[in-house]
C-alpha atoms as a PDB file:
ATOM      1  CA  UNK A   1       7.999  22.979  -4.169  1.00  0.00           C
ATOM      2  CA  UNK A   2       6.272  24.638  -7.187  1.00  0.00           C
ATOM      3  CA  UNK A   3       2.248  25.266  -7.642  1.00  0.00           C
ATOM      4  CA  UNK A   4       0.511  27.247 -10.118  1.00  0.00           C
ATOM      5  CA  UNK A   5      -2.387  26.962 -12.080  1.00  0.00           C
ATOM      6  CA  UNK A   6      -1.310  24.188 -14.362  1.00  0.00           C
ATOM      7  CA  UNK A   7       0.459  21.665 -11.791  1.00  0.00           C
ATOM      8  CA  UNK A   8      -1.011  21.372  -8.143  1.00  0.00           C
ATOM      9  CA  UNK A   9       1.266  18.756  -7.438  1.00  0.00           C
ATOM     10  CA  UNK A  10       5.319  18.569  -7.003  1.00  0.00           C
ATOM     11  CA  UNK A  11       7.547  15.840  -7.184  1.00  0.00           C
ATOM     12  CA  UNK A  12       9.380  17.406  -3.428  1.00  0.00           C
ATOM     13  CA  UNK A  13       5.733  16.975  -1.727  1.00  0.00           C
ATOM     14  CA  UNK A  14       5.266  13.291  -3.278  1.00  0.00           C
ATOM     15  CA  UNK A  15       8.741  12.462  -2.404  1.00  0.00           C
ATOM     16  CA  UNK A  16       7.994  14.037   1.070  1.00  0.00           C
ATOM     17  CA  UNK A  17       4.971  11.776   1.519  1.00  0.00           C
ATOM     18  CA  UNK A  18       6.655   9.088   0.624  1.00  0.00           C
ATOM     19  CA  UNK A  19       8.977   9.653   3.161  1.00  0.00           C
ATOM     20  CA  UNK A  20       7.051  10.967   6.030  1.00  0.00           C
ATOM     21  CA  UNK A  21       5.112   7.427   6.389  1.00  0.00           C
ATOM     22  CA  UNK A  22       6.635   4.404   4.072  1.00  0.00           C
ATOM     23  CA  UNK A  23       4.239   1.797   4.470  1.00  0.00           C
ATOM     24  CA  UNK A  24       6.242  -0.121   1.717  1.00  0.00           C
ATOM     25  CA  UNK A  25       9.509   1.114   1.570  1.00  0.00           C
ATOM     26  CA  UNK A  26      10.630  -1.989  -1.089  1.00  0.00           C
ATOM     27  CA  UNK A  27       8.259  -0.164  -3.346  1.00  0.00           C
ATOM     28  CA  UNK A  28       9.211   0.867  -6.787  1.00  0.00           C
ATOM     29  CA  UNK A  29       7.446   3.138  -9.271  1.00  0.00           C
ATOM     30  CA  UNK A  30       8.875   1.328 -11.968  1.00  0.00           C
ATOM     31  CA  UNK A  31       9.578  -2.767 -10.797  1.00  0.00           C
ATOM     32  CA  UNK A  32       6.184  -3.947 -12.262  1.00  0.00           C
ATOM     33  CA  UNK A  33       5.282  -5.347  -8.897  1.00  0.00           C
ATOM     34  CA  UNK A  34       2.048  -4.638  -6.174  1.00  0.00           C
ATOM     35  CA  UNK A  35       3.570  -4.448  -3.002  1.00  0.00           C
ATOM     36  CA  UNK A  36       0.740  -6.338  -0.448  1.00  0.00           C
ATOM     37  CA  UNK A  37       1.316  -5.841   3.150  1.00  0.00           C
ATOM     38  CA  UNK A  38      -1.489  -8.448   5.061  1.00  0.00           C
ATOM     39  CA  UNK A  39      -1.444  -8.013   9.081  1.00  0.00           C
ATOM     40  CA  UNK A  40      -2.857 -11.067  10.221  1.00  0.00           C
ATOM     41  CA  UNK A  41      -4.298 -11.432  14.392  1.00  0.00           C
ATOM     42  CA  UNK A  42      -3.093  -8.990  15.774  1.00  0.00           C
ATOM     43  CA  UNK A  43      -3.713  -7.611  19.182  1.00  0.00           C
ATOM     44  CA  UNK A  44      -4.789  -4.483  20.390  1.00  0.00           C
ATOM     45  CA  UNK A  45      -0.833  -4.021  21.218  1.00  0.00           C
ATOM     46  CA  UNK A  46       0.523  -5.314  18.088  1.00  0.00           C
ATOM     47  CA  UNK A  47      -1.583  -2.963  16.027  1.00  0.00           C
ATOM     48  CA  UNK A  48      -0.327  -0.271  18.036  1.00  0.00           C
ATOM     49  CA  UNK A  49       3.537  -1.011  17.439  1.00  0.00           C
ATOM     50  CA  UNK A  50       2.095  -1.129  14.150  1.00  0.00           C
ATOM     51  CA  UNK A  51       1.333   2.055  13.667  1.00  0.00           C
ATOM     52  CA  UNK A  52       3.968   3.635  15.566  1.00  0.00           C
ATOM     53  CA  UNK A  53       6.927   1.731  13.480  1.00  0.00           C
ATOM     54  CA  UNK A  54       5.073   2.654   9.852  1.00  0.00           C
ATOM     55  CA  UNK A  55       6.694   6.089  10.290  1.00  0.00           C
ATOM     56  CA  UNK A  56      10.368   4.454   9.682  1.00  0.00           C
ATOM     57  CA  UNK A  57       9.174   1.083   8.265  1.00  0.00           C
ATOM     58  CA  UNK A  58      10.394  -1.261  10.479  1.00  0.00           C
ATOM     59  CA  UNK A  59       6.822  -2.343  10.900  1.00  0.00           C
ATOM     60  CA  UNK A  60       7.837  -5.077   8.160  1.00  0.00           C
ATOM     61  CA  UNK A  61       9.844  -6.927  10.807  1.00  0.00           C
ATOM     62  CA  UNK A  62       6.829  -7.563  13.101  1.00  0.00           C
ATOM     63  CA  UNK A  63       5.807 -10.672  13.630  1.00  0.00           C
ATOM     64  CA  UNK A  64       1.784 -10.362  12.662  1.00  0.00           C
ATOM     65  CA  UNK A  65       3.067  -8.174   9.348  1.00  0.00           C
ATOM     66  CA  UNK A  66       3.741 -10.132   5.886  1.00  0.00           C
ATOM     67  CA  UNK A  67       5.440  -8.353   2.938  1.00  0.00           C
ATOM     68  CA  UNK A  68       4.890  -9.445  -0.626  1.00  0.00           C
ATOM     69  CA  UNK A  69       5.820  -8.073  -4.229  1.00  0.00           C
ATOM     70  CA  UNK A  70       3.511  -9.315  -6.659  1.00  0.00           C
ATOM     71  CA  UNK A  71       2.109  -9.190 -10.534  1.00  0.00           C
ATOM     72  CA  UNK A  72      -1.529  -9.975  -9.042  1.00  0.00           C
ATOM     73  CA  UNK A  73      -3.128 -11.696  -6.527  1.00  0.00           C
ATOM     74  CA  UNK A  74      -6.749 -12.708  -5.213  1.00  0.00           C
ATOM     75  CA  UNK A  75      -8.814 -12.132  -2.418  1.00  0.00           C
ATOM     76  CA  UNK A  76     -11.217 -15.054  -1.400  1.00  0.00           C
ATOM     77  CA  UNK A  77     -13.862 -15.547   1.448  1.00  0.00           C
ATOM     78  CA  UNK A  78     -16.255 -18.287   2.581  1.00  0.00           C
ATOM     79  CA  UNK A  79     -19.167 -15.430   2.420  1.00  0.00           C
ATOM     80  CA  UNK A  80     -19.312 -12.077   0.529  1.00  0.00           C
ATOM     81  CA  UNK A  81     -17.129 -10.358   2.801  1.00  0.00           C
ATOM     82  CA  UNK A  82     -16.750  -6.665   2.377  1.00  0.00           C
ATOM     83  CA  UNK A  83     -13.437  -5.121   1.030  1.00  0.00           C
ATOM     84  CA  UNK A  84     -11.797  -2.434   3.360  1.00  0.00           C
ATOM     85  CA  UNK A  85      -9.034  -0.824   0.383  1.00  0.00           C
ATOM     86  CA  UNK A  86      -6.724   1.473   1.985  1.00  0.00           C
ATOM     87  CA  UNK A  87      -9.475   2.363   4.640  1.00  0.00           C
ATOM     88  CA  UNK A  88     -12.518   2.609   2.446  1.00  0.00           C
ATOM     89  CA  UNK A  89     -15.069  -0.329   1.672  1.00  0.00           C
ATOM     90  CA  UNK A  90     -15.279  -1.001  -1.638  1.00  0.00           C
ATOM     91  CA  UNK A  91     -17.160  -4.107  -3.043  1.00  0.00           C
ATOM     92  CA  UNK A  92     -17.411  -7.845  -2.154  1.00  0.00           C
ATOM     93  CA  UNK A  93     -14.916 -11.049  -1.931  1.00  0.00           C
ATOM     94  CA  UNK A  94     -13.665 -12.363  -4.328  1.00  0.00           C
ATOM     95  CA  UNK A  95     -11.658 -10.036  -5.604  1.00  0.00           C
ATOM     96  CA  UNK A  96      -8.422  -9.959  -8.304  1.00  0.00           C
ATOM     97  CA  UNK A  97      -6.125  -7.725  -9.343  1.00  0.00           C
ATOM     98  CA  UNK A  98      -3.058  -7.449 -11.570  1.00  0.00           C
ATOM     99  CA  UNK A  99      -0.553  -5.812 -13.160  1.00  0.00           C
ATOM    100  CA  UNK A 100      -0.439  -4.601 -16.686  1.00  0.00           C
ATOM    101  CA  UNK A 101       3.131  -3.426 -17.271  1.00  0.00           C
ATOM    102  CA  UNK A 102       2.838   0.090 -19.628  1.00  0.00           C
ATOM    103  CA  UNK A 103      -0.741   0.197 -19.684  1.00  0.00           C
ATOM    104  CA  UNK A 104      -0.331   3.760 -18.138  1.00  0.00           C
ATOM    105  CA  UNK A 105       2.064   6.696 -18.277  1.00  0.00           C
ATOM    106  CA  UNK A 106       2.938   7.869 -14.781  1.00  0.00           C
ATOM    107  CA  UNK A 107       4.801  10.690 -14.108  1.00  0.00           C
ATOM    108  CA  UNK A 108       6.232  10.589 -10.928  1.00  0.00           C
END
C-alpha cells in the first residue's frame, strides 16, 4: 500500500476492506446492479448472528436476511418515515433510486 500527496487511497486497502467485512459479497464494481440486503423482524438474537456472520458473509443464508441485485428500486411507507442509509438518516419515504450504467468513471 502506497500514499503520498496525490493518492490517499490504494487499491490493497479497498480490496482489504472489502474483504475484512463483505456485507455483499455477490457485489460487482462493474455488473450494473445495486446489491439491497433488507433484514426483516428480527430478534435481538438474530441481529446478533447477524453481525457476527457479516465478517465471512454467510449472513446471506439467515433466515430474516434477503439478498437482491437490482437496476433500481423504491422505498414506500404509510407515513413519512425517516430513511436510516448505511447508518445515517437521510430524508423521508418514498424514496427511488437507480442505476445509470456509465454515468460515472470509477476507478477502483
Amino acid at each position: 500500500m502506497t500514499r503520498n500527496a496525490q493518492n490517499t487511497e490504494s487499491q490493497p486497502a479497498l480490496q482489504a476492506l472489502a474483504f475484512a467485512a463483505p456485507q455483499a459479497p455477490r457485489a460487482e464494481i462493474g455488473d450494473g446492479k445495486l446489491d439491497v440486503i433488507l433484514v426483516r423482524q428480527a430478534s435481538h438474537l438474530q441481529l446478533t448472528r447477524l453481525f457476527l456472520k457479516m465478517f465471512d458473509g454467510s449472513h446471506l443464508s439467515l433466515n430474516c436476511v434477503e439478498y437482491h441485485q437490482v437496476r433500481s428500486f423504491a422505498i414506500e411507507s404509510e407515513g413519512r418515515e425517516s430513511l436510516d442509509l448505511d447508518g445515517e438518516v437521510r430524508g423521508r419515504a418514498p424514496f427511488q433510486a437507480e442505476l445509470l450504467p456509465a454515468m460515472f468513471r470509477v476507478f477502483a
